[in-house]
N, C-alpha and C. Protein backbone atom coordinates (compact mmCIF):
# COMPACT_ATOMS: atom_id res chain seq x y z
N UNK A 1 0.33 -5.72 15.03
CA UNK A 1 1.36 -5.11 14.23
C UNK A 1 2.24 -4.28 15.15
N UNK A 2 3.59 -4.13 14.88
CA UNK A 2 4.29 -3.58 15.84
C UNK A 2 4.43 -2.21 15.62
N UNK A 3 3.44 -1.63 15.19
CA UNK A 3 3.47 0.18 14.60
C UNK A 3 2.21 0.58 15.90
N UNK A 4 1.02 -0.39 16.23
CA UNK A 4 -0.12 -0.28 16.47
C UNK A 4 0.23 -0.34 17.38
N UNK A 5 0.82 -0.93 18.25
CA UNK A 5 1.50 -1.58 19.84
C UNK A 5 2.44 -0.46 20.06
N UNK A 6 3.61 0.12 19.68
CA UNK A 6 4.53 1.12 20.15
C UNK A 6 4.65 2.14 19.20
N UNK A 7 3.50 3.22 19.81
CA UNK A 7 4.08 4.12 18.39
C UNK A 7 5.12 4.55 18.18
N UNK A 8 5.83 5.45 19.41
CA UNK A 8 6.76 5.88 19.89
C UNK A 8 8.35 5.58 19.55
N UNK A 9 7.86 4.00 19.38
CA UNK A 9 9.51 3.32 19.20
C UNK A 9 10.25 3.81 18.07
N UNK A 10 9.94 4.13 17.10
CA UNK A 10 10.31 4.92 15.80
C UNK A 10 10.35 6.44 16.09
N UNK A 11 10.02 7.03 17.11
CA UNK A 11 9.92 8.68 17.34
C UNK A 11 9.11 9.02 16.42
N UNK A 12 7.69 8.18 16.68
CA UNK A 12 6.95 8.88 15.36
C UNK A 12 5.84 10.15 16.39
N UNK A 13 5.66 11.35 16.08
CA UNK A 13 4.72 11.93 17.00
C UNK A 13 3.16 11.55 16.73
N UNK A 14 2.57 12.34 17.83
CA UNK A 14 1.32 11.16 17.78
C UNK A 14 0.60 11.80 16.84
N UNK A 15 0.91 13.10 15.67
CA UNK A 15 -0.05 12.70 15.24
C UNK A 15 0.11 12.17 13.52
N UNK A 16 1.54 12.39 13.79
CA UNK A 16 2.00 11.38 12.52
C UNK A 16 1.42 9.86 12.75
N UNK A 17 1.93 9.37 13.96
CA UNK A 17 0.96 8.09 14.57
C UNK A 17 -0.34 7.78 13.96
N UNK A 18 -1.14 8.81 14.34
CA UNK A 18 -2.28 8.62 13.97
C UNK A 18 -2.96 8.64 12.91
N UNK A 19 -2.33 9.31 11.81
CA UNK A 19 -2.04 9.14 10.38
C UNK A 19 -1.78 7.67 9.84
N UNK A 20 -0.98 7.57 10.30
CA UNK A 20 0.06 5.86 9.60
C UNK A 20 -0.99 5.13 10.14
N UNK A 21 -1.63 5.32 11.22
CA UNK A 21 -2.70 4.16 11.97
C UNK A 21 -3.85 4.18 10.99
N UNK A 22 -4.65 5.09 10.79
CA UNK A 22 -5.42 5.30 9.96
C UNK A 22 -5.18 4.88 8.29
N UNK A 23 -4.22 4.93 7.92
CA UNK A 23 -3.40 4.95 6.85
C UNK A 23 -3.47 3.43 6.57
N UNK A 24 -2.98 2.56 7.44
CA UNK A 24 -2.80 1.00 7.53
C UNK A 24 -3.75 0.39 7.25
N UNK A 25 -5.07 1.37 8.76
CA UNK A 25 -6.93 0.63 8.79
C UNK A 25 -6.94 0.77 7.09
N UNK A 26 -6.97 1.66 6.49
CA UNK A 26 -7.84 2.14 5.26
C UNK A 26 -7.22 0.84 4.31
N UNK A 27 -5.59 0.68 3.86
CA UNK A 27 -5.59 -0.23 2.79
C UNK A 27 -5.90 -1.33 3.61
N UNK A 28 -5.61 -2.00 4.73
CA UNK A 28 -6.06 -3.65 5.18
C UNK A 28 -7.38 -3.68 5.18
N UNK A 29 -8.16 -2.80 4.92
CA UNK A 29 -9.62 -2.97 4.64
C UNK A 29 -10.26 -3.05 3.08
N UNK A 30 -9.58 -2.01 2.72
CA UNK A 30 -8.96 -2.52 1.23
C UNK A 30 -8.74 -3.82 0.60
N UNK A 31 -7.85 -4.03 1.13
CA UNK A 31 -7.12 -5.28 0.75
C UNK A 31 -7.59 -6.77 1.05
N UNK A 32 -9.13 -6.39 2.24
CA UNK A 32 -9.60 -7.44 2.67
C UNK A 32 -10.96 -7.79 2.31
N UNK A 33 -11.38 -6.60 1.32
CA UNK A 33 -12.41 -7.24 0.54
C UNK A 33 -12.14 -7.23 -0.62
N UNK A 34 -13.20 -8.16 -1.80
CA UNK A 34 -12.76 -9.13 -2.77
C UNK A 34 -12.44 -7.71 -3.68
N UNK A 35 -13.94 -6.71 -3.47
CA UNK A 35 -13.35 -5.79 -5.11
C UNK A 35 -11.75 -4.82 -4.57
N UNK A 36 -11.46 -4.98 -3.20
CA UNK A 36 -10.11 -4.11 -3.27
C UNK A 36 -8.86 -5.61 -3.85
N UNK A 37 -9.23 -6.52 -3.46
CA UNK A 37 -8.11 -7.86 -4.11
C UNK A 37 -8.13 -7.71 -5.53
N UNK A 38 -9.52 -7.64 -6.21
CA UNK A 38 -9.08 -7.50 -7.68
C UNK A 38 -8.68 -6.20 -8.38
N UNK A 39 -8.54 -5.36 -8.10
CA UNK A 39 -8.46 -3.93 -7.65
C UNK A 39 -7.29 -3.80 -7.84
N UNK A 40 -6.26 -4.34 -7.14
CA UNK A 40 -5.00 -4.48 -6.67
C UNK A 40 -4.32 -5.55 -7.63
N UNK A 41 -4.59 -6.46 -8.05
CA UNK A 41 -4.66 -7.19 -9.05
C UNK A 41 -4.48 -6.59 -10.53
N UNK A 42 -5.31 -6.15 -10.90
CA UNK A 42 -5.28 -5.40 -12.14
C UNK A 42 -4.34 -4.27 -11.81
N UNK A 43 -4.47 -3.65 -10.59
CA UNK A 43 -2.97 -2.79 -10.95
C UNK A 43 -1.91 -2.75 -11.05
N UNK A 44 -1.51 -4.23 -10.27
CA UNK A 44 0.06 -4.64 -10.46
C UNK A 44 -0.10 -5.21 -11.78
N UNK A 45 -0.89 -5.57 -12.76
CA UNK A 45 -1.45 -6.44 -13.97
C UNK A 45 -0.59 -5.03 -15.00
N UNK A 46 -1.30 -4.39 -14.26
CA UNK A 46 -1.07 -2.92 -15.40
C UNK A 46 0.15 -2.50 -15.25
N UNK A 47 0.85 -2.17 -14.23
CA UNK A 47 1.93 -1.68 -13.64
C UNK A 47 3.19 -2.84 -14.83
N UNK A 48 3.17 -4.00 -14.93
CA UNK A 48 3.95 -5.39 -15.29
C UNK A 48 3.92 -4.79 -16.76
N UNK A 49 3.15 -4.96 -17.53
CA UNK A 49 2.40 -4.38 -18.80
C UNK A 49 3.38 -3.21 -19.50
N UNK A 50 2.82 -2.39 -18.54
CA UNK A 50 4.02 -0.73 -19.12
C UNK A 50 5.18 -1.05 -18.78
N UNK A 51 5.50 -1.87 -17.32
CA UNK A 51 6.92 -1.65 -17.16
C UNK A 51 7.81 -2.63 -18.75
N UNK A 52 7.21 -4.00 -19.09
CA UNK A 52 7.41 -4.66 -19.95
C UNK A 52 7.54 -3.87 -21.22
N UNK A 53 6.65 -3.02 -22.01
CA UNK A 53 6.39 -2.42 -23.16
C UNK A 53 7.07 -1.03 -23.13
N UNK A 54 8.07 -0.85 -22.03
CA UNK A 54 8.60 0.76 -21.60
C UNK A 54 9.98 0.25 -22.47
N UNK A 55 10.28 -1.46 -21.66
CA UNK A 55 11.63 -1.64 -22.01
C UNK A 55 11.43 -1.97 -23.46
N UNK A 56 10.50 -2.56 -24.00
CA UNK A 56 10.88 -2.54 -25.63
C UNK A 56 10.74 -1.14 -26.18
N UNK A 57 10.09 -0.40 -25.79
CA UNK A 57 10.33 1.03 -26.55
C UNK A 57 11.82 1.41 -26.76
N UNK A 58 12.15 1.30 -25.73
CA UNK A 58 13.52 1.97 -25.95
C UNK A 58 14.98 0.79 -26.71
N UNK A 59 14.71 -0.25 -26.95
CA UNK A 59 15.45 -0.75 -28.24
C UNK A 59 15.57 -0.29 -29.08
């Protein structure tokens, strides 16, 4: 990833760096096992849901 390779290139300091690095590990680990996939799933599921039932409220 090109955040992991140059932190710098963005003027990010290192320990904002090291934040966003950590930050990245945590959801791609997340995201790379099955209960964080369904996880993530049901929340965009949910997210679709309200955003859908927000806009008929207001008719």
């Amino acid at each position: 990833m090109l955040l992991h390779s140059t932190p710098y290139l963005f003027g990010l300091s290192g320990s904002f760096y090291l934040y966003w690095q950590n930050f990245l590990n945590y959801w791609t680990h997340v995201l790379v096992t099955e209960n964080g996939i369904v996880s993530i799933v049901l929340l965009l599921g949910a997210v679709g849901i309200f955003i859908i039932t927000r806009g008929r409220w207001r008719r």
